[in-house]
Every structure is written in C-alpha cells, then in structure tokens.
Protein backbone atom coordinates (compact mmCIF):
# COMPACT_ATOMS: atom_id res chain seq x y z
CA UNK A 1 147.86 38.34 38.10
CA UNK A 2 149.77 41.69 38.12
CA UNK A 3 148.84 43.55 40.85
CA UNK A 4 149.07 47.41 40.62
CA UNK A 5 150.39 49.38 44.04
CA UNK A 6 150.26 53.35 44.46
CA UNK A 7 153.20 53.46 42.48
CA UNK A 8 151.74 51.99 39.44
CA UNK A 9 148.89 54.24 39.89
CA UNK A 10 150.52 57.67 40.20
CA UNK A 11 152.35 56.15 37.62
CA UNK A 12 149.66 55.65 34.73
CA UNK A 13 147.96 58.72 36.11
CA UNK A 14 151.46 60.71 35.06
CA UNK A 15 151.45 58.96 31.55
CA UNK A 16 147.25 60.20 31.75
CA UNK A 17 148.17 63.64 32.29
CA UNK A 18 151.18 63.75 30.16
CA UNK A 19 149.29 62.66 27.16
CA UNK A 20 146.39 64.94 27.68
CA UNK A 21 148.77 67.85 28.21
CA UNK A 22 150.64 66.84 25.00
CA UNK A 23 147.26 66.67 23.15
CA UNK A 24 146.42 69.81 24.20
CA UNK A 25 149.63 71.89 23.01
CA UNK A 26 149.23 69.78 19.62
CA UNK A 27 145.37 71.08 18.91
CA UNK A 28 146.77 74.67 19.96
CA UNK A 29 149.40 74.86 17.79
CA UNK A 30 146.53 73.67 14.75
CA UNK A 31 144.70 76.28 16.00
CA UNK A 32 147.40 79.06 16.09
CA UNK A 33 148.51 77.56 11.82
CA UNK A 34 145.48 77.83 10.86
CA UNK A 35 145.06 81.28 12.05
CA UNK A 36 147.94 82.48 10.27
CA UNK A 37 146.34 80.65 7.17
CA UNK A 38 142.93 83.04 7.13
CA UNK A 39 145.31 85.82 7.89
CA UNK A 40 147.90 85.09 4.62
CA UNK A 41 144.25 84.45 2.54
CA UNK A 42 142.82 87.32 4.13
CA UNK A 43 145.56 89.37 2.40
CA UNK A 44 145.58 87.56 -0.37
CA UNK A 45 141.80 88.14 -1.03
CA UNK A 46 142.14 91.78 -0.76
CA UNK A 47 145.23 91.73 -3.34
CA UNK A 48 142.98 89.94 -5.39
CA UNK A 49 140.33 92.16 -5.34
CA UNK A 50 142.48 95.64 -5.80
CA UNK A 51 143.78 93.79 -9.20
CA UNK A 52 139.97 93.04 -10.05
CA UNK A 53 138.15 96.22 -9.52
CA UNK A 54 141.44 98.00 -11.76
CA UNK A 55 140.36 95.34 -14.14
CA UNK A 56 136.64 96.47 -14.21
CA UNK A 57 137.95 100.07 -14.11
CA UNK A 58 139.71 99.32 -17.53
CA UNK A 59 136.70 97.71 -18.85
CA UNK A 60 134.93 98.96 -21.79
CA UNK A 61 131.04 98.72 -21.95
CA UNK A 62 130.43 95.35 -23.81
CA UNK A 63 133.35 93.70 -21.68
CA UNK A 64 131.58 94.68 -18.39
CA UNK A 65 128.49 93.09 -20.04
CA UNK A 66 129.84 90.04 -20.06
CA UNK A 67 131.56 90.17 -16.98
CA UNK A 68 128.38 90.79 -15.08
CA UNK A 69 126.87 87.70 -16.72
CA UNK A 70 129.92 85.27 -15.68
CA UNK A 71 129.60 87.26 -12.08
CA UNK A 72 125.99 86.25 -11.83
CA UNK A 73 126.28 82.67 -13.22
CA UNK A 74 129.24 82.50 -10.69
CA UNK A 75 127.07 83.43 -8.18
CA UNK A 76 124.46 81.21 -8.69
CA UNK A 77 126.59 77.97 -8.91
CA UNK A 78 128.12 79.23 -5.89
CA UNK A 79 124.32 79.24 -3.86
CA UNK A 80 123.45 76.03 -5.64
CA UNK A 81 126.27 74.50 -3.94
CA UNK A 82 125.97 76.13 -0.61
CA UNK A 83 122.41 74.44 -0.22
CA UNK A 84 123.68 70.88 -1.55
C-alpha cells in the first residue's frame, strides 16, 4: 500500500491549487475575448445600421413599401423563434 506523508500532501494540495489557479486565468481570459467580440459587433452593428437608414433615405415610396413588409415578416420570424 502506498502510504502518503505530509510531503505527499502539501504536495497534491500544490498540484490542487495550481490547477484551480490555472483554470481560473483560462475562464478570464474567455471572458476578457469575448468582450472584445460584443465590442468589434457592437461597432459593427452600428456601421450596419448608418449604411441602412442611408439606404431607406434613398428609398422611393413603393421600395419603402416593400421594405416595411420584409421588416415586419423579419420581425415576426424573429419572435417566433425567440419563444421556440
């Protein structure tokens, strides 16, 4: 049988630590990427949505027509999904 002194348990208890320390940094640095993600679509999304309302701007009246309708049917799939 292998016994285990004080030395074998400081031991483990170092390996313990050192993986929960090393866990740790890993989920922060997920944390911090992903941050930087919403931030980049953040910017993105408002890019996006300068180019769109100069795109409605430009619109005549039958276009905006049918760009309500494809708004609204967007929006609908888009709380049809969000209660599935």
């Amino acid at each position: 049988m292998l016994k285990l002194t004080n030395k074998g348990f400081v031991l483990a208890d170092s390996i313990i630590g050192l993986i929960i320390i090393c866990s740790g940094i890993l989920i922060l640095l997920t944390n911090y990427q992903s941050l930087n993600n919403q931030e980049n679509l953040k910017i993105e999304d408002k890019e996006r949505i300068h180019l769109l309302l100069n795109r409605v701007r430009s619109m005549d009246k039958n276009e905006l027509v049918n760009f309500k309708q494809i708004q609204v049917s967007y929006e609908n799939k888009v709380e049809t999904l969000s209660k599935e």
